[in-house]
Structures are given as C-alpha cells and as structure tokens.
C-alpha atoms as a PDB file:
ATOM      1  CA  UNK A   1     -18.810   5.903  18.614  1.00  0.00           C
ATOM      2  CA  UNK A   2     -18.010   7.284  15.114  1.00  0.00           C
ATOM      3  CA  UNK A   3     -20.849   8.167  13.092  1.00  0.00           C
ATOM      4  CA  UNK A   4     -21.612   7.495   9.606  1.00  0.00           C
ATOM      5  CA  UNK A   5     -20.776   9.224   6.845  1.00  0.00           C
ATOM      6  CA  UNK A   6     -22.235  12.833   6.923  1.00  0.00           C
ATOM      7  CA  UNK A   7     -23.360  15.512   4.360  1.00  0.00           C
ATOM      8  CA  UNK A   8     -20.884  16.472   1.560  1.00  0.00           C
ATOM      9  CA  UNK A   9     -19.544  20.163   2.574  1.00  0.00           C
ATOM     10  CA  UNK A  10     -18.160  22.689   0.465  1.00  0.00           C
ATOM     11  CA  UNK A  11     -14.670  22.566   0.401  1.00  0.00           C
ATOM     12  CA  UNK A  12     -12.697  25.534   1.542  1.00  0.00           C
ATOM     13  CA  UNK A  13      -9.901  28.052   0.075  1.00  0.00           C
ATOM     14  CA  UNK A  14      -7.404  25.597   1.019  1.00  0.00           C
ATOM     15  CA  UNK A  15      -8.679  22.529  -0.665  1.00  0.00           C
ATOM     16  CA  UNK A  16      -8.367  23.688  -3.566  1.00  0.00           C
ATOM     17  CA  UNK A  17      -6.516  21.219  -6.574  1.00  0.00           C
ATOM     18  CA  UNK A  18      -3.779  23.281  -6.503  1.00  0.00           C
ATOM     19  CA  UNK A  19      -3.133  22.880  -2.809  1.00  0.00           C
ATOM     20  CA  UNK A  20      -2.683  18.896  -2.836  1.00  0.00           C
ATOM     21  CA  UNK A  21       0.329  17.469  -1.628  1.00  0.00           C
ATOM     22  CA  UNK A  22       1.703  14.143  -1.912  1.00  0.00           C
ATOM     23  CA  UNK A  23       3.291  13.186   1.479  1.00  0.00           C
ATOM     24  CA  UNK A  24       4.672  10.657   3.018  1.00  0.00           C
ATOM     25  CA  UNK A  25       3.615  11.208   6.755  1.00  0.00           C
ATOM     26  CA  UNK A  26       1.718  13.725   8.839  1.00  0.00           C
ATOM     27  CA  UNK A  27       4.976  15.251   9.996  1.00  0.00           C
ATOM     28  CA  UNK A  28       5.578  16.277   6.064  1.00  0.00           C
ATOM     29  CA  UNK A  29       2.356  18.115   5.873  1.00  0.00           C
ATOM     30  CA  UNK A  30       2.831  20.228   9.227  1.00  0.00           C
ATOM     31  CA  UNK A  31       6.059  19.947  10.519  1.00  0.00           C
ATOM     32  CA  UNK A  32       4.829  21.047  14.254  1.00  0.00           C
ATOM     33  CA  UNK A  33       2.737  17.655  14.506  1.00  0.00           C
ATOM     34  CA  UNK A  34       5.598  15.554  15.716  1.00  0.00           C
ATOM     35  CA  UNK A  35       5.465  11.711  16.241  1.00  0.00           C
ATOM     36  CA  UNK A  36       5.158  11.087  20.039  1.00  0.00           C
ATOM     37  CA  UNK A  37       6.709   7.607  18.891  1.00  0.00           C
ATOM     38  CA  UNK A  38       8.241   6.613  15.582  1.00  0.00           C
ATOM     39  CA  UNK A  39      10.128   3.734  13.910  1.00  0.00           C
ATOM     40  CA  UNK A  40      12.348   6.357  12.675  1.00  0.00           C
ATOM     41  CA  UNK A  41      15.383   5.251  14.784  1.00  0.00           C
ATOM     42  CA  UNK A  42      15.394   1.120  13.072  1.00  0.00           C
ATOM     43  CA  UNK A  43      14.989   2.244   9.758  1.00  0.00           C
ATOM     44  CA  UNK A  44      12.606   0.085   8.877  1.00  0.00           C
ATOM     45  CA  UNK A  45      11.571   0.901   4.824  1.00  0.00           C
ATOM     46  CA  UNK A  46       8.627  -1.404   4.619  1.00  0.00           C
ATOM     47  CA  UNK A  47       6.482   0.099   7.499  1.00  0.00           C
ATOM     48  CA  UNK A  48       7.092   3.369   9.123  1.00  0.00           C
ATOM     49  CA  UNK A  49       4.623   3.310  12.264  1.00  0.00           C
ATOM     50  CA  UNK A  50       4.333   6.736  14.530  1.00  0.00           C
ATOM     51  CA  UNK A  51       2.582   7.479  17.299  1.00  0.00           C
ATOM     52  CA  UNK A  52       0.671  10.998  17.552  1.00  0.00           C
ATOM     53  CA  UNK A  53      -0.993  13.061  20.639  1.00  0.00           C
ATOM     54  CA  UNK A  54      -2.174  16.173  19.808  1.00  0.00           C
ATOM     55  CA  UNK A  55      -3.874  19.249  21.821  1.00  0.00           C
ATOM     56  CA  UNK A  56      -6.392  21.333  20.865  1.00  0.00           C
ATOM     57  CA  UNK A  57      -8.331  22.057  17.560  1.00  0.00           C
ATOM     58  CA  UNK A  58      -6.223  20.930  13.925  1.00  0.00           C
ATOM     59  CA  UNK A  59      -7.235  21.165  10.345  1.00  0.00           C
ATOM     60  CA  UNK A  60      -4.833  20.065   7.822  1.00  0.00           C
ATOM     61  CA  UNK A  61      -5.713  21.064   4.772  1.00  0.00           C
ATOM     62  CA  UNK A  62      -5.945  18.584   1.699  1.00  0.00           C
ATOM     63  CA  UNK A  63      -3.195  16.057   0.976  1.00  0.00           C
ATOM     64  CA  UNK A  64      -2.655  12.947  -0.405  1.00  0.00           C
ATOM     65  CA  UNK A  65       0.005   9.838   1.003  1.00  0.00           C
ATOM     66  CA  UNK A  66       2.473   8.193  -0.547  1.00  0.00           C
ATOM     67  CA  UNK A  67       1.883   4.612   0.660  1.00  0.00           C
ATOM     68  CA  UNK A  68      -0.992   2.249   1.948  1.00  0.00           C
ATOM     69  CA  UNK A  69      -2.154   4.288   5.581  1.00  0.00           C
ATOM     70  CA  UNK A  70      -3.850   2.081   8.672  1.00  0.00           C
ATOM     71  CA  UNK A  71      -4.425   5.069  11.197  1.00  0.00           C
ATOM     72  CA  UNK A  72      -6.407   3.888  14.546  1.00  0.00           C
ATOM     73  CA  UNK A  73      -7.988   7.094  16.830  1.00  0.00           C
ATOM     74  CA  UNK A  74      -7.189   5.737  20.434  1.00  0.00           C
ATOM     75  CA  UNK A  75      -8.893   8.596  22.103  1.00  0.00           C
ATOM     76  CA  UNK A  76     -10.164  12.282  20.621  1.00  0.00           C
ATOM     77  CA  UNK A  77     -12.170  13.225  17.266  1.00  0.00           C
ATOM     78  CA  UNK A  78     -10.928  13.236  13.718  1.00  0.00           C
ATOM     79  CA  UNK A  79     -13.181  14.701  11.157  1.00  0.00           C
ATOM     80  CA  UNK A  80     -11.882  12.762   7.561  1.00  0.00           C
ATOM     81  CA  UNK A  81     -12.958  14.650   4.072  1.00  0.00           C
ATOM     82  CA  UNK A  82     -12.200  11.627   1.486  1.00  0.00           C
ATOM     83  CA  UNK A  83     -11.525  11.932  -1.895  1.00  0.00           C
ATOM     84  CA  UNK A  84     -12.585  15.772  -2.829  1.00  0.00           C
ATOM     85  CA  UNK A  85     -15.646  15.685   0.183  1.00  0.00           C
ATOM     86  CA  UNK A  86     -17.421  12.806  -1.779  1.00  0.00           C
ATOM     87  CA  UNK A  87     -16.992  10.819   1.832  1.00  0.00           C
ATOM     88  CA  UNK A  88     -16.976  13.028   4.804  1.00  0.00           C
ATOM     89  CA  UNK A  89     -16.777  10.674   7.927  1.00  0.00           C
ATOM     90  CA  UNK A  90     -16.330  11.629  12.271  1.00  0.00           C
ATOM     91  CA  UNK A  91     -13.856   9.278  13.475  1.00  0.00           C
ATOM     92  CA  UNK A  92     -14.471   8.899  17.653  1.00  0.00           C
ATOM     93  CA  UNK A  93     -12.274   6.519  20.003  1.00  0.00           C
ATOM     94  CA  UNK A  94     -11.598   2.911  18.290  1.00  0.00           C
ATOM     95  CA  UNK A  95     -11.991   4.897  14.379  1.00  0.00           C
ATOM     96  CA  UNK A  96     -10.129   3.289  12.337  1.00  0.00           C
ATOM     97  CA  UNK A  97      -9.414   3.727   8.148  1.00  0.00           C
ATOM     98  CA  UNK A  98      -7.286   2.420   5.826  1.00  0.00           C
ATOM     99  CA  UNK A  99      -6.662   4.195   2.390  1.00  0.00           C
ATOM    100  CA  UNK A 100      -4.585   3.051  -0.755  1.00  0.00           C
ATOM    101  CA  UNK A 101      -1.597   5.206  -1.759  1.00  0.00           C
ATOM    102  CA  UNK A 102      -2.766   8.342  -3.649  1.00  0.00           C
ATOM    103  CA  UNK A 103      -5.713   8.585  -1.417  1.00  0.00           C
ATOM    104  CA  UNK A 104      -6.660  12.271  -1.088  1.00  0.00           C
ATOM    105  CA  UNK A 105      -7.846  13.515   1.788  1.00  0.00           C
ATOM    106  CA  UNK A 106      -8.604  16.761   4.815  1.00  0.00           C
ATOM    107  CA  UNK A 107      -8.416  16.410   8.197  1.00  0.00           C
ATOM    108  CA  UNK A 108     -10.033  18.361  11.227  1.00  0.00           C
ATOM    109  CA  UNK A 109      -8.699  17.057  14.590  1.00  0.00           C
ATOM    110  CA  UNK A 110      -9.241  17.483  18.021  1.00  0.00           C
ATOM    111  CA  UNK A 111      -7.516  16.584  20.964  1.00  0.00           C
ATOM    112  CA  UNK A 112      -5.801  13.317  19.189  1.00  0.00           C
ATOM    113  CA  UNK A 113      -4.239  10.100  20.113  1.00  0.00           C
ATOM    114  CA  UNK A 114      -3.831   7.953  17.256  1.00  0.00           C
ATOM    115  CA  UNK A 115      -1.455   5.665  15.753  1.00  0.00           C
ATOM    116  CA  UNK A 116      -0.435   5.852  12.095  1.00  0.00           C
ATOM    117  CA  UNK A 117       1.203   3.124   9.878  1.00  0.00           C
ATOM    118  CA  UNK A 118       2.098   3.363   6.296  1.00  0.00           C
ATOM    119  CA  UNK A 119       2.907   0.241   4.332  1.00  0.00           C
ATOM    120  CA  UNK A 120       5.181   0.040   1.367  1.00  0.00           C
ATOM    121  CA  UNK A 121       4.845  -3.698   0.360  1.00  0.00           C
ATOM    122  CA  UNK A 122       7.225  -3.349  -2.142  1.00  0.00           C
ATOM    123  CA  UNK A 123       9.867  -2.505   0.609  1.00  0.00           C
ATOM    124  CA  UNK A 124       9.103  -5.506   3.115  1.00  0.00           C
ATOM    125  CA  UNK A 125      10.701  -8.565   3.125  1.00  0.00           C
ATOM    126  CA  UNK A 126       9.552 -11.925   1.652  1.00  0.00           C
ATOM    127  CA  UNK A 127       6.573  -9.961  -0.422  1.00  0.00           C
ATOM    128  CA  UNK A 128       6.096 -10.766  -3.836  1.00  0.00           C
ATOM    129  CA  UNK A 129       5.613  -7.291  -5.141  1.00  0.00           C
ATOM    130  CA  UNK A 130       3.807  -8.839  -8.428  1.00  0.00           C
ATOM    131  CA  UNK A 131       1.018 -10.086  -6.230  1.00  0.00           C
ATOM    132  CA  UNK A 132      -0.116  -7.135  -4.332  1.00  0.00           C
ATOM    133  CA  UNK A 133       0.740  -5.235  -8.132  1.00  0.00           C
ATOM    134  CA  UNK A 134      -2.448  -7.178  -9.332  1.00  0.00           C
ATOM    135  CA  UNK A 135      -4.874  -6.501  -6.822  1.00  0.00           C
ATOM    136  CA  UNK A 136      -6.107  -3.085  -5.793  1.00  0.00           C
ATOM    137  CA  UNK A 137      -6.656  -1.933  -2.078  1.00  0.00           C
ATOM    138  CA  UNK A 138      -9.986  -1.014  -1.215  1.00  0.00           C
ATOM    139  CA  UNK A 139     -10.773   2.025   1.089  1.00  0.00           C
ATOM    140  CA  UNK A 140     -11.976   1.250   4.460  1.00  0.00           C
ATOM    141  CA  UNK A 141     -13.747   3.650   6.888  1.00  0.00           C
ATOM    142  CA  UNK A 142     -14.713   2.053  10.599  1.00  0.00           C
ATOM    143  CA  UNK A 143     -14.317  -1.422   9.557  1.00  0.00           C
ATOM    144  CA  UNK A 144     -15.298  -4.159  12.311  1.00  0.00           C
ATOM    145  CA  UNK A 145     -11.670  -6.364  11.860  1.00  0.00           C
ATOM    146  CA  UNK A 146     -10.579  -7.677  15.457  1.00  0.00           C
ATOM    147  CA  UNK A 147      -7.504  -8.878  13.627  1.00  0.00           C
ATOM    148  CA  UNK A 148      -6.488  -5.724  12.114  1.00  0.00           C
ATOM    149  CA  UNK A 149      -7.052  -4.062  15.658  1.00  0.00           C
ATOM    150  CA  UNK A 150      -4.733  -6.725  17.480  1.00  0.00           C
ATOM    151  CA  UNK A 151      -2.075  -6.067  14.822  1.00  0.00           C
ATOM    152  CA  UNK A 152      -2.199  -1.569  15.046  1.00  0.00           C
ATOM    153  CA  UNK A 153      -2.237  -2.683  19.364  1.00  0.00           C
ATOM    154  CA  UNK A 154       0.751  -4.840  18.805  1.00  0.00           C
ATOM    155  CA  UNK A 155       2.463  -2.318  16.392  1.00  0.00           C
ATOM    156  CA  UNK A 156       1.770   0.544  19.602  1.00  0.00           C
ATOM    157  CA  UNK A 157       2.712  -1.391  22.159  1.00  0.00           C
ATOM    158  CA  UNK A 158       5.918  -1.860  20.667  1.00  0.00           C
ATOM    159  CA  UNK A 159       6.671   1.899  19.719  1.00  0.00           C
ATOM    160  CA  UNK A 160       5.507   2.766  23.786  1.00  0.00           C
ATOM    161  CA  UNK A 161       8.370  -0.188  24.676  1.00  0.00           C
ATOM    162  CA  UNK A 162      10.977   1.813  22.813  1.00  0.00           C
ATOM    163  CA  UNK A 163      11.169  -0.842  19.786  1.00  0.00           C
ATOM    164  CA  UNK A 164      12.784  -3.513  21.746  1.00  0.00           C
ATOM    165  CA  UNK A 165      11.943  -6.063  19.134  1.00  0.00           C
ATOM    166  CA  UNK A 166      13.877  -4.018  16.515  1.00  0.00           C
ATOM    167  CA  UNK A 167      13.369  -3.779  12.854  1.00  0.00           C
ATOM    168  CA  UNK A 168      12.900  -7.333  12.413  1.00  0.00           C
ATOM    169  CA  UNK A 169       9.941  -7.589  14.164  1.00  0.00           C
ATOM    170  CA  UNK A 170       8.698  -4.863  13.064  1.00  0.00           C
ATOM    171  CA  UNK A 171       8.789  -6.013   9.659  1.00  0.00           C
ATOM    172  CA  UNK A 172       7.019  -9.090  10.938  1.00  0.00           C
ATOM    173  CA  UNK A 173       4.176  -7.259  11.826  1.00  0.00           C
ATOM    174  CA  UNK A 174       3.955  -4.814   8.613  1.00  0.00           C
ATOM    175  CA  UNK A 175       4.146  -8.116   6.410  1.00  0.00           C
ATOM    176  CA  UNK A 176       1.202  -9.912   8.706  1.00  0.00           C
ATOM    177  CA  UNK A 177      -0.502  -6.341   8.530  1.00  0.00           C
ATOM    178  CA  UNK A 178      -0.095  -5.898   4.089  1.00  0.00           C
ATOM    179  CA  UNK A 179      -1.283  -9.795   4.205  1.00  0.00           C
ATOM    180  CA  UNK A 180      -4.469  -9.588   5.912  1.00  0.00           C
ATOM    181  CA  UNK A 181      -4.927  -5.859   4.053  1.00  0.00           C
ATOM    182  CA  UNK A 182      -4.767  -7.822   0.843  1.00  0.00           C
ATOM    183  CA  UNK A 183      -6.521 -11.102   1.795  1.00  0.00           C
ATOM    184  CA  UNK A 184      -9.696  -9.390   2.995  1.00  0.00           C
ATOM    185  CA  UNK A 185      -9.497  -5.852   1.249  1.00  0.00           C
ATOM    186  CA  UNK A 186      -8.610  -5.907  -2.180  1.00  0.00           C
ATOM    187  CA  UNK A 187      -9.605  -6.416  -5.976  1.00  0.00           C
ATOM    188  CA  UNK A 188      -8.806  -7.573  -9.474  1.00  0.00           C
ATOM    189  CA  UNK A 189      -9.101  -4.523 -11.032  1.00  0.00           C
ATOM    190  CA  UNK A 190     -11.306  -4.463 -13.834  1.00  0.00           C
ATOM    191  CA  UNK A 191      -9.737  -3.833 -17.085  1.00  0.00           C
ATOM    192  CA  UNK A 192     -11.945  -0.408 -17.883  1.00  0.00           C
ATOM    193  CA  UNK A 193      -9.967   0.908 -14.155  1.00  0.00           C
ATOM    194  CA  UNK A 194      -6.836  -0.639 -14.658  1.00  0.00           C
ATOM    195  CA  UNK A 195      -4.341   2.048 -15.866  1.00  0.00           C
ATOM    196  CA  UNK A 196      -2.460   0.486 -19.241  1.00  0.00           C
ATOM    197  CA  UNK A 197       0.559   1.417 -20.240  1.00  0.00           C
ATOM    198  CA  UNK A 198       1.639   4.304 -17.427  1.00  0.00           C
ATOM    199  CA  UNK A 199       2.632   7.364 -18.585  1.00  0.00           C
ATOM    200  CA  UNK A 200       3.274   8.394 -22.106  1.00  0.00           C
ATOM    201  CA  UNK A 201       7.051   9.535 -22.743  1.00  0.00           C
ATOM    202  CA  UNK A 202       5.554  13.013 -23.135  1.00  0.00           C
ATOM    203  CA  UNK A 203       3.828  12.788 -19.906  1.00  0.00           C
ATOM    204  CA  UNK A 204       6.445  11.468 -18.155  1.00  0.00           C
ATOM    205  CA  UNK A 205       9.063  13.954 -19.538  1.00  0.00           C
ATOM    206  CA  UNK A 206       6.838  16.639 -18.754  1.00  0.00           C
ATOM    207  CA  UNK A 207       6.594  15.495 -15.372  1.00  0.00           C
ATOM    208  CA  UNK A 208      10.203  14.984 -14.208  1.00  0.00           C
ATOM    209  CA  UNK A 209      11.442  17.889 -15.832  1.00  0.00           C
ATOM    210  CA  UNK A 210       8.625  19.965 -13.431  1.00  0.00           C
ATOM    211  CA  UNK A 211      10.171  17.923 -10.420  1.00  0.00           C
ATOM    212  CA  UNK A 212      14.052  18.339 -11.396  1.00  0.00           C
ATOM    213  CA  UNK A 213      12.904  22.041 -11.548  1.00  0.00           C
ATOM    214  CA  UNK A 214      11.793  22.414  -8.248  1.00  0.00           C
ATOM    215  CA  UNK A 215      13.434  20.242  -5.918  1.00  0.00           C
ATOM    216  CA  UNK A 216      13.479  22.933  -3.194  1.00  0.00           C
ATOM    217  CA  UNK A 217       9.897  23.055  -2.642  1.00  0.00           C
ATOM    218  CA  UNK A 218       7.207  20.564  -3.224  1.00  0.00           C
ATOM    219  CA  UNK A 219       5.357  20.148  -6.084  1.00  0.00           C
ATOM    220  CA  UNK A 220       1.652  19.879  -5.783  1.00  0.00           C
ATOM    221  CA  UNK A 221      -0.316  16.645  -7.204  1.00  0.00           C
ATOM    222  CA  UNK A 222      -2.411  18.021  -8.703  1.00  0.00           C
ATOM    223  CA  UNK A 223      -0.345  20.292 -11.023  1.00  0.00           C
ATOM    224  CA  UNK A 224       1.600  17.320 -12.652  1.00  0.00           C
ATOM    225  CA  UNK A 225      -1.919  15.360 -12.658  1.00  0.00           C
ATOM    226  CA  UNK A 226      -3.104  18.524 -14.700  1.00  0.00           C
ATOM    227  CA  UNK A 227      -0.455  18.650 -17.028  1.00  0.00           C
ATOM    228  CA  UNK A 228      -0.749  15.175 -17.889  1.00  0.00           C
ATOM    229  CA  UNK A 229      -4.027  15.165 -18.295  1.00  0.00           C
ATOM    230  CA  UNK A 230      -4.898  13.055 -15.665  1.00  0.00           C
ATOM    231  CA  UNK A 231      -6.866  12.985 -12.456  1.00  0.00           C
ATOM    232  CA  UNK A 232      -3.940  12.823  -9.070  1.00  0.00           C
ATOM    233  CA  UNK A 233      -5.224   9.263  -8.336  1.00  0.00           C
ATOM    234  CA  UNK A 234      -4.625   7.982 -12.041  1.00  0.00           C
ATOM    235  CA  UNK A 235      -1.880  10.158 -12.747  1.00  0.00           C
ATOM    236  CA  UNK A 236       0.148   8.531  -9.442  1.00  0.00           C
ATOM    237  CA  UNK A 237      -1.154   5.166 -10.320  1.00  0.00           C
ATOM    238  CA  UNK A 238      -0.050   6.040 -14.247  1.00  0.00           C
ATOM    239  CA  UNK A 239       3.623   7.210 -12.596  1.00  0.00           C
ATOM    240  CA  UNK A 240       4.039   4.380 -10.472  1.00  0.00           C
ATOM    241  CA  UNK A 241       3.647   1.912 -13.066  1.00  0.00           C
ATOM    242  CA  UNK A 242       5.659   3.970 -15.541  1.00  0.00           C
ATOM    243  CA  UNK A 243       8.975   4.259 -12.976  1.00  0.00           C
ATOM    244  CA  UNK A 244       8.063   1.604 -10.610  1.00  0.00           C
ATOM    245  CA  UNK A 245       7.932   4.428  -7.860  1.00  0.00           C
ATOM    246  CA  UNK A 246       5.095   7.360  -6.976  1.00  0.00           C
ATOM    247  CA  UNK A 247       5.914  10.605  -7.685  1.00  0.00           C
ATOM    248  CA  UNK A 248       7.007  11.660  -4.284  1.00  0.00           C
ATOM    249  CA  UNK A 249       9.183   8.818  -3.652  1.00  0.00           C
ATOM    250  CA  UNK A 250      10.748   9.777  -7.885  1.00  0.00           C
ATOM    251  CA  UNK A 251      11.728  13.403  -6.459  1.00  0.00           C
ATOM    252  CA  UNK A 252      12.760  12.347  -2.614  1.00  0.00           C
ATOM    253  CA  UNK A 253      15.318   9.648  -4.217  1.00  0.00           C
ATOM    254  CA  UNK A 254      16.148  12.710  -6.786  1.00  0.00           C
ATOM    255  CA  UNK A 255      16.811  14.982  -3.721  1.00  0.00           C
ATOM    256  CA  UNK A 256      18.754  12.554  -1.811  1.00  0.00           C
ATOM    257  CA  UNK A 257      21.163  11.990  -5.204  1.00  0.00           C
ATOM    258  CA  UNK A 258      21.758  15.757  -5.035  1.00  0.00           C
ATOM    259  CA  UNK A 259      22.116  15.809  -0.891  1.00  0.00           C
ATOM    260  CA  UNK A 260      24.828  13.043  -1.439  1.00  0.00           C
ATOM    261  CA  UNK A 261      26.763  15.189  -4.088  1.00  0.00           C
ATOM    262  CA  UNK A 262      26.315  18.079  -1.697  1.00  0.00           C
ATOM    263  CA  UNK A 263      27.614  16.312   1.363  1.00  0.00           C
ATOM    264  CA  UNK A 264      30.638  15.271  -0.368  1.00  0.00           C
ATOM    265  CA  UNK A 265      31.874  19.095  -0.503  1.00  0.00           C
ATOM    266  CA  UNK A 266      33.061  19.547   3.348  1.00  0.00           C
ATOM    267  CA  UNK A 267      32.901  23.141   2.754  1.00  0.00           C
ATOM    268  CA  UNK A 268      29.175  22.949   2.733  1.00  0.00           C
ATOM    269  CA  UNK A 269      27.177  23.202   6.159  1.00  0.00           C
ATOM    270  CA  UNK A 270      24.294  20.399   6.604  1.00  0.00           C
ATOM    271  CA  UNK A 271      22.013  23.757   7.304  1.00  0.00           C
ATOM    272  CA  UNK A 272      22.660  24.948   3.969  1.00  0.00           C
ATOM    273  CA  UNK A 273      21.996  21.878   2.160  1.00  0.00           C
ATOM    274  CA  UNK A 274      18.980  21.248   3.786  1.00  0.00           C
ATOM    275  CA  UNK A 275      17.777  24.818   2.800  1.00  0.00           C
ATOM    276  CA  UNK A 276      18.710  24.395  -0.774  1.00  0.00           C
ATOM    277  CA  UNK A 277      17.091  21.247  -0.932  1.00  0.00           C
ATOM    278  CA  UNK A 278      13.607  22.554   0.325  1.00  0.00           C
ATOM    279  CA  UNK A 279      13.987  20.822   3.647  1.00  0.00           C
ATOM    280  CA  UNK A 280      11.889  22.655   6.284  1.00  0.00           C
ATOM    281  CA  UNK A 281      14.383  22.268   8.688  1.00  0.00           C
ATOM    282  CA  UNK A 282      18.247  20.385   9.404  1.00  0.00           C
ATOM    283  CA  UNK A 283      16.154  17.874  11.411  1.00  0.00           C
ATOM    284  CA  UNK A 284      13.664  16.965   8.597  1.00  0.00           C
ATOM    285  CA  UNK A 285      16.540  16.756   6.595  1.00  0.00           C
ATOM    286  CA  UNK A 286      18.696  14.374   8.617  1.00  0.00           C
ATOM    287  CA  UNK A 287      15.617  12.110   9.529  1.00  0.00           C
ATOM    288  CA  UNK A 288      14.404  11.809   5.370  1.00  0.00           C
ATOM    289  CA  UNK A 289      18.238  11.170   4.964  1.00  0.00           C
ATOM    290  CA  UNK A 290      18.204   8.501   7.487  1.00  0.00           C
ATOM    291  CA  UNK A 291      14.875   6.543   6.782  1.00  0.00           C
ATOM    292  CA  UNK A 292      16.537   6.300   3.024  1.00  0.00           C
ATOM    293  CA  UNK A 293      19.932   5.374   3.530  1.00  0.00           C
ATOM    294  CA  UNK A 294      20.106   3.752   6.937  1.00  0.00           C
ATOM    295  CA  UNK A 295      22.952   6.538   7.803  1.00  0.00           C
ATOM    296  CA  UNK A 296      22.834  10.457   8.971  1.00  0.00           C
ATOM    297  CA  UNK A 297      23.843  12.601   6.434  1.00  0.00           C
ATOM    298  CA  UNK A 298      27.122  13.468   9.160  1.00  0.00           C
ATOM    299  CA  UNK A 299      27.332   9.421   9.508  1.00  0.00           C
ATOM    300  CA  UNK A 300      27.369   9.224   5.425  1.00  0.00           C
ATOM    301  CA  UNK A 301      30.371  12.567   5.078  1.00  0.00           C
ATOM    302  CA  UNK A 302      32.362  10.834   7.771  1.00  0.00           C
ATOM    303  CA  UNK A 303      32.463   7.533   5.541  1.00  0.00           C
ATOM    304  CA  UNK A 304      33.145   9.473   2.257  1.00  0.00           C
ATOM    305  CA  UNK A 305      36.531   8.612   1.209  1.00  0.00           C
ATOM    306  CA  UNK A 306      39.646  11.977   1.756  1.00  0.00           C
END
C-alpha cells in the first residue's frame, strides 16, 4: 500500500530552481531510462503512452512535464517530491498520480514497473480545445477511480500486444482518458488564479530570444520563469496562453524548423545535426523528429525535392 503524504524534506543540491527542466517524457530527463514499450512507432500526438521497468535504486532530480501525466506503479516503490517538497508522497504497487502540465516534481525509484501516459488534449481528435482551456486539472495523488485504472490497464495491454489497434485506437482511449480527467478532476478557475493576458511583449521577447539562443542545450524553467518575473507554473501557464504552446513544445517546434533546414543540405551527416541541435544522441534525435512530423528525419531528406 502507498502511504500518505510524509514529512516535507530538505531539498538537495540538485533541486535547486536552477536545475528544473521542462520535459516531455522520462526518457528526456535521463536518456538511459528507456521505454520498455512506447507509442513511439504510430505517432500518435495526442497521447504518447510508454511502458517503464527499471532495476535498482533511481533519483531523478527535479523536473517539470510538458503535458497532463497519468503514471500507474504496477509493481516497485516510487518516492514523488511535488511541487518544491510541499507534497512528498511513497507510491507502492497500484500508486497512481495524475499532474497538470507544468507540474514540478523529484523522483526516487526503486525497482520500477510503471506505465506513463501524457495527454495533450489539444492534439486529440474530436476535443474542443476551448473546453478543457476553461477548466483547470486538479492534482491527484492515490486516487480510488476504478475507471481511470481500467483505462491505464487497457492503454498497457495494448503497448504489451505491440499496438495492434494502431493509432486510432489509441486515440480512442487518450480522448475517453482527457474526458473522465476533466469530468471528475477539474475546476473553473477562479479569476484571482486565472492568468490574464499571458505574457507581456517584453516577457515574451525576453523569453524566445533566451530559447533561439540556446537551442543546443535546454533551457531550465526556472530561468525564463525568473526573468519574467514569474513563478515556472505561472510563467508556463502565462506562455501557453500567450503562443498557444508551453515553452518546451515553442523551442522543440523551433529546433525541428532548424533540423528541417539542416536536413535539406545532403552534405550534412544526421550525427552532426543532432549534435548541433543539442540532441543527446542520433536516436533521440530521429525519434523527437518522428513523434513531430510522422517521418524520420532520413524518410523526410529522401522526399526533399533534387
């Protein structure tokens, strides 16, 4: 059983403001955590479900994701730091959370099997992005939801079959999966917390031209959050509304506009493009490529015109 939530505990060296990342899956913060299953190969933009088993003792330090995360432990321990250690929970077999994008968050882990699904409602079909754009996700740590559970089983049977339903039915399940997240999860945000207006143009100048500087390497949350003035949750929320994307997925799409000029010089290795882009290795690079486009990056040169 997971127990409730603990003590607050000092935060270490590396959990420091400077050291938050805005990711978009567990692979992005260490790249030697690799999905044991992943919806990688349908390219399915609206939910991107993966499959993890890891050995042995884990802590990975603090970091924030891009989209709506439903993560379900099927067997080990997880140790969760929420939100700068003002929730610290133990997550046992059958744990289960679900965390609105910009969440921050540490993780110790031991001897893992979960499953991990991030939503982008925006991205799914036959969502009316207005709707969910109103309401506001609520955190949930251990929730009772039988429905919920079905769903995450459903979603990990399927990545275990080898996707045999396809991207379709995948999508069927993220949009059931956003619905019920909404329907039993979420708020009209007051007006005090709702963020009005995004970004100034200052702010958001200040921010992009930070980004556009540093496209090889990733820039931490809470640097642009400081420079705007802004706490990382409120400056994401602040950016999103602003652009109509989160910071992360502003600089990926940024990256992948330079990767596409790049590719188009046949003179240019993939290796060397994904090291001048920041990518951590030709792999990361061809599978970010891929989950954006719908084509590998040698797929996409081989359909440039001569």
């Amino acid at each position: 059983m997971s127990s409730g939530p603990s003590a607050k505990i000092a935060s270490g060296g590396d959990l420091g403001t400077s050291q938050i990342r805005m990711v978009g899956c567990l692979n992005d913060i260490e790249e030697r955590i690799r999905p044991t299953f992943s919806t990688e190969t349908i390219g399915s933009p609206g939910i991107v479900a993966e499959a993890y088993k890891v050995s042995g003792d884990r802590g990975l330090s603090e970091f924030a994701l891009d989209d709506i995360c439903v993560a379900f432990l099927h067997s080990g321990k997880a140790t969760a730091n929420f939100d700068r250690a003002s929730v610290i929970h133990t997550f046992g077999r059958g744990g289960l959370f679900v965390t609105p994008p910009a969440s921050i968050m540490a993780l110790r882990i031991s001897d893992i099997d979960c499953t991990v699904i991030h939503l982008k409602p925006d991205r799914l079909p036959g969502i009316d992005p207005d709707l969910f754009a109103r309401r506001e996700l609520v955190p949930q740590i251990d929730p009772i939801d039988l429905q919920l559970t079905f769903l995450i089983a459903c979603v990990r049977e399927e990545l275990q079959a080898g996707l045999p339903g396809g991207r379709q039915f995948m999508e069927s399940l993220g949009l059931a999966m956003t619905h019920h997240l909404f329907a039993r999860y979420s708020t009209v945000p007051t007006p005090r917390s709702a963020i009005r207006g995004g970004l100034t143009p200052r702010q958001l100048r200040c921010a992009q031209e930070t980004m556009l500087a540093t496209l090889d390497e990733s820039v931490p949350l809470a640097t642009l959050a400081q420079e705007a003035g802004l706490s990382p949750w409120h400056f994401c929320r602040a950016y999103k509304q602003s652009t109509g994307m989160s910071p992360h997925r502003w600089m990926r799409d940024r990256r992948l506009e330079q990767a596409r000029q790049l590719l188009a010089d046949n003179r240019r290795s993939l290796t060397s493009i994904a090291v001048e882009l920041g990518y951590a290795s030709l792999s990361h690079f061809s599978a970010a490529f891929k989950q954006a486009t719908g084509i590998s990056p040698t797929g996409y040169r081989r359909n440039l015109p001569s």
